[in-house]
N, C-alpha and C. Protein backbone atom coordinates (compact mmCIF):
# COMPACT_ATOMS: atom_id res chain seq x y z
N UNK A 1 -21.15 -1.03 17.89
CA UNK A 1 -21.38 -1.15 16.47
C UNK A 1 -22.85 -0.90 16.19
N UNK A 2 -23.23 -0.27 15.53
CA UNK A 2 -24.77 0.31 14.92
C UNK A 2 -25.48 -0.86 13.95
N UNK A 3 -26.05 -1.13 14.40
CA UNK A 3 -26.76 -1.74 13.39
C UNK A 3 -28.50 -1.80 12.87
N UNK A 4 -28.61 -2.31 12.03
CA UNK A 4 -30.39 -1.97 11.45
C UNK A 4 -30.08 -0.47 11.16
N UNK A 5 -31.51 0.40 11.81
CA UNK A 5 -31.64 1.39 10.83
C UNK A 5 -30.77 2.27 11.50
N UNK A 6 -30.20 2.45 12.59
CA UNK A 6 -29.35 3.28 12.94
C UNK A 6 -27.98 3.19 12.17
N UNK A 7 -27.47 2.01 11.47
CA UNK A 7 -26.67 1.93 10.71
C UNK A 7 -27.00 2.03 8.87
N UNK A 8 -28.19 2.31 9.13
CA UNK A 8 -28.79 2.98 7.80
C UNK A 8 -28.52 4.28 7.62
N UNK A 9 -28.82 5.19 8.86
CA UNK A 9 -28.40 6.49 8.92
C UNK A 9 -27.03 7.06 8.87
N UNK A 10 -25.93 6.31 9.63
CA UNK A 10 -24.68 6.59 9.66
C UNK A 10 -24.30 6.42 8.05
N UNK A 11 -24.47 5.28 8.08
CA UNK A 11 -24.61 4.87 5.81
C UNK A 11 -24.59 6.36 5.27
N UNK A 12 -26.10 7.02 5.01
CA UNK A 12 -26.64 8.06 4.69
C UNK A 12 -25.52 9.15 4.83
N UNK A 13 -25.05 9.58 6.09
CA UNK A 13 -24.46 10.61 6.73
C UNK A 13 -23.15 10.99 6.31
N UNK A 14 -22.83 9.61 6.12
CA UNK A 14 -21.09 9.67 5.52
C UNK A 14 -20.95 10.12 3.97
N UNK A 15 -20.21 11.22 3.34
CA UNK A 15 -19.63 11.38 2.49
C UNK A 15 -19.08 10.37 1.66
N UNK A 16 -19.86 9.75 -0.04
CA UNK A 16 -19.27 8.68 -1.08
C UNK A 16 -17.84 9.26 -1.24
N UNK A 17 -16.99 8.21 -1.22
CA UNK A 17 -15.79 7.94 -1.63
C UNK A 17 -15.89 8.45 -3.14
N UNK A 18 -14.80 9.23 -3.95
CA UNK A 18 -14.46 9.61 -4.94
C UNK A 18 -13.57 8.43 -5.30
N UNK A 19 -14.54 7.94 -7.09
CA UNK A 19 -13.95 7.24 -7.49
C UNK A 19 -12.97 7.50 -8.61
N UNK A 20 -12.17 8.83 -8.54
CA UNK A 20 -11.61 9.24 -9.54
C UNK A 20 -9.77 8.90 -9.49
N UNK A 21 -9.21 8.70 -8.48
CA UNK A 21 -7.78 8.63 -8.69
C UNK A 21 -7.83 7.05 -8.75
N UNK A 22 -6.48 6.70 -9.70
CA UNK A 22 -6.11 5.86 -10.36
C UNK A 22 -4.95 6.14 -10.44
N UNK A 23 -4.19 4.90 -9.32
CA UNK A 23 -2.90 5.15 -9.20
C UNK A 23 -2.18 4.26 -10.15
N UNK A 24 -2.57 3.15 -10.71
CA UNK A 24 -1.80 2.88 -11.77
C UNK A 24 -1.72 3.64 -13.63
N UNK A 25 -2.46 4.56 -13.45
CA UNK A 25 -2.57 5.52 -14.84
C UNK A 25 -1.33 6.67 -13.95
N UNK A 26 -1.28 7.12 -13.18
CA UNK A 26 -0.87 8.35 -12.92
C UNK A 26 0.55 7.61 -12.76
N UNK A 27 0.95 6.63 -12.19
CA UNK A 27 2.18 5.93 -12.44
C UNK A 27 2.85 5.40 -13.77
N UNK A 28 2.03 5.34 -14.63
CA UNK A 28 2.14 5.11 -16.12
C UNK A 28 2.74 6.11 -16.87
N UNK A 29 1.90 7.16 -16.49
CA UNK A 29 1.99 9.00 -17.07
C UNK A 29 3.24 9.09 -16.40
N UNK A 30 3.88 9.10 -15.65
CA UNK A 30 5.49 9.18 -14.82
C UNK A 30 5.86 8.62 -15.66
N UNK A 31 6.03 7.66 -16.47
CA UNK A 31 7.27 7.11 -17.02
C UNK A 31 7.17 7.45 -18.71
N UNK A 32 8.36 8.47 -18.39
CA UNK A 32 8.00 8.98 -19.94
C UNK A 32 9.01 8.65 -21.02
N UNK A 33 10.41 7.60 -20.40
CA UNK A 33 11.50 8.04 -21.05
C UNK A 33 11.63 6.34 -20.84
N UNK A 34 11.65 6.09 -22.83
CA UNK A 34 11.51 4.41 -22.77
C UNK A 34 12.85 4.23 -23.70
N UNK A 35 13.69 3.01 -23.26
CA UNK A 35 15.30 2.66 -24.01
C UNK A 35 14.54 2.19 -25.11
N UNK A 36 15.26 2.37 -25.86
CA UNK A 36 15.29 2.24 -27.25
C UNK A 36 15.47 0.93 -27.75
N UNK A 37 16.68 0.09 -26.70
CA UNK A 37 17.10 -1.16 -26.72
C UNK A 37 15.94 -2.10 -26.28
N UNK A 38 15.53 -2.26 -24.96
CA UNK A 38 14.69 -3.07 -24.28
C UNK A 38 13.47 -2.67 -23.78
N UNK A 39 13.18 -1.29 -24.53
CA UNK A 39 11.89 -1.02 -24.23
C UNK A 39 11.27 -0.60 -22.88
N UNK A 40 12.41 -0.92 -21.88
CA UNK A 40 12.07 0.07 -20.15
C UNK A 40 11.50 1.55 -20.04
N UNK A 41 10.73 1.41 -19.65
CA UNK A 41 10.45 2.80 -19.12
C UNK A 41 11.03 3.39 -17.89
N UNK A 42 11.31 4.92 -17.84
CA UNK A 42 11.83 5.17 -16.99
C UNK A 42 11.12 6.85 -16.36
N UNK A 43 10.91 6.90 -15.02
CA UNK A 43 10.84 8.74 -14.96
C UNK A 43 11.51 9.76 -15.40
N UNK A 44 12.84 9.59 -15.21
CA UNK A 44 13.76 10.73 -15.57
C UNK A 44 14.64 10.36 -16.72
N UNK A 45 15.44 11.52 -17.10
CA UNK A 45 16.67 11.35 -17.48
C UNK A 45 18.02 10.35 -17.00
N UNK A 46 18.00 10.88 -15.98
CA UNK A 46 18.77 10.32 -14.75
C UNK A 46 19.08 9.19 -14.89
N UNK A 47 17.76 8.38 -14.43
CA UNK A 47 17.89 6.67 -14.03
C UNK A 47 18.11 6.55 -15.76
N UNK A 48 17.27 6.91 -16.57
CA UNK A 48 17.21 6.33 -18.04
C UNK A 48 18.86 6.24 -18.42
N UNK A 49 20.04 7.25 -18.03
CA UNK A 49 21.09 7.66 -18.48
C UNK A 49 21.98 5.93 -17.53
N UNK A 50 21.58 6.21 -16.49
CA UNK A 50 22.03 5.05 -15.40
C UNK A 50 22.02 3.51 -16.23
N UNK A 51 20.77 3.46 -16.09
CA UNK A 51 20.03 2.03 -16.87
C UNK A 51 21.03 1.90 -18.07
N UNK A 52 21.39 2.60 -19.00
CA UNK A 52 21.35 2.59 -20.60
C UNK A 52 23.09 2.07 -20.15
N UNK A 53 23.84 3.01 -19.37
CA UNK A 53 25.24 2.06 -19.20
C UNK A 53 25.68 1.07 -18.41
N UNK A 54 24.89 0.50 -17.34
CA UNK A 54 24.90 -0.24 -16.67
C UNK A 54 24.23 -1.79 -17.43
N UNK A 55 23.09 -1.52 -18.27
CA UNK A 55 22.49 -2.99 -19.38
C UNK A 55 23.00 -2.93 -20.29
N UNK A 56 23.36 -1.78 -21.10
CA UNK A 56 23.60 -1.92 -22.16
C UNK A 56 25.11 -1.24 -22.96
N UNK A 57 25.97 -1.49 -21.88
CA UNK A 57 27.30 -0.76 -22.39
C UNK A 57 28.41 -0.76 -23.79
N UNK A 58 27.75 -1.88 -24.24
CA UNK A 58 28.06 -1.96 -25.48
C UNK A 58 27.42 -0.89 -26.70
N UNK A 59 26.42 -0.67 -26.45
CA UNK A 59 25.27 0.09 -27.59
C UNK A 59 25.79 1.46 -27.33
N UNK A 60 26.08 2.27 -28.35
CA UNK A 60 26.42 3.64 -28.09
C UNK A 60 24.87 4.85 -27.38
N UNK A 61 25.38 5.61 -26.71
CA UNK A 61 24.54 6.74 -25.66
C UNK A 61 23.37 7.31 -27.02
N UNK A 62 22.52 7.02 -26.74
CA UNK A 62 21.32 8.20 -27.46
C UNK A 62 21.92 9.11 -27.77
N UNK A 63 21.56 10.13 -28.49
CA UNK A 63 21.98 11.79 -28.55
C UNK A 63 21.00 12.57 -27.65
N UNK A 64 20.07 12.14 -26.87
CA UNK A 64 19.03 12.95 -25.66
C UNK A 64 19.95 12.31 -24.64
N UNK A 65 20.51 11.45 -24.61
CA UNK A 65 21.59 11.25 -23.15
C UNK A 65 22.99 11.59 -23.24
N UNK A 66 23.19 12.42 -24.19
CA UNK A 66 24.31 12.40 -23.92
C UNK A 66 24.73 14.00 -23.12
N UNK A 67 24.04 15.31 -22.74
CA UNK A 67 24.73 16.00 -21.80
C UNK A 67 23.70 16.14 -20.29
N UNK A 68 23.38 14.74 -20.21
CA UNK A 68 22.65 14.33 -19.08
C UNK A 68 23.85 13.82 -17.65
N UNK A 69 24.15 14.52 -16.85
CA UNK A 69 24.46 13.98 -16.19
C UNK A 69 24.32 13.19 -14.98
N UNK A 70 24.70 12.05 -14.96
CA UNK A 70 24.39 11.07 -13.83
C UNK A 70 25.04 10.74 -12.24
C-alpha cells in the first residue's frame, strides 16, 4: 500500500471519476406509462396492459390498451 507522497502521486495519476450518470433519473425516464386508476408507473405497454387486469378488473381497458397484446 503507498503511502505519503508516493500515494500523492498515484492520487494525481488516476483518471476523476465522471460524475454524470444518475441511475435513479434514467430509471424514472423508463417509466413512461402511468394507470390512470392508482397512479403506477410502468415501462411498457405490456406490463401496464398486465397490471390494469390483474388490480383493477373491474374498471374498463383504456382505449391505448386496448390492441396491446399481453
Amino acid at each position: 500500500m503507498a503511502r505519503g507522497q508516493q500515494k500523492i502521486q498515484s492520487q494525481q495519476k488516476m483518471p476523476k471519476k465522471k460524475q454524470g450518470h444518475d441511475q435513479k433519473a434514467a430509471a424514472k425516464a423508463a417509466l413512461i406509462y402511468t394507470c390512470t386508476v392508482c397512479r403506477t408507473q410502468m415501462p411498457d405497454p405490456k406490463t401496464f396492459k398486465q397490471h390494469f387486469e390483474s388490480k383493477h378488473p373491474k374498471t374498463p381497458l383504456p382505449p391505448e390498451l386496448a390492441d396491446v397484446q399481453a
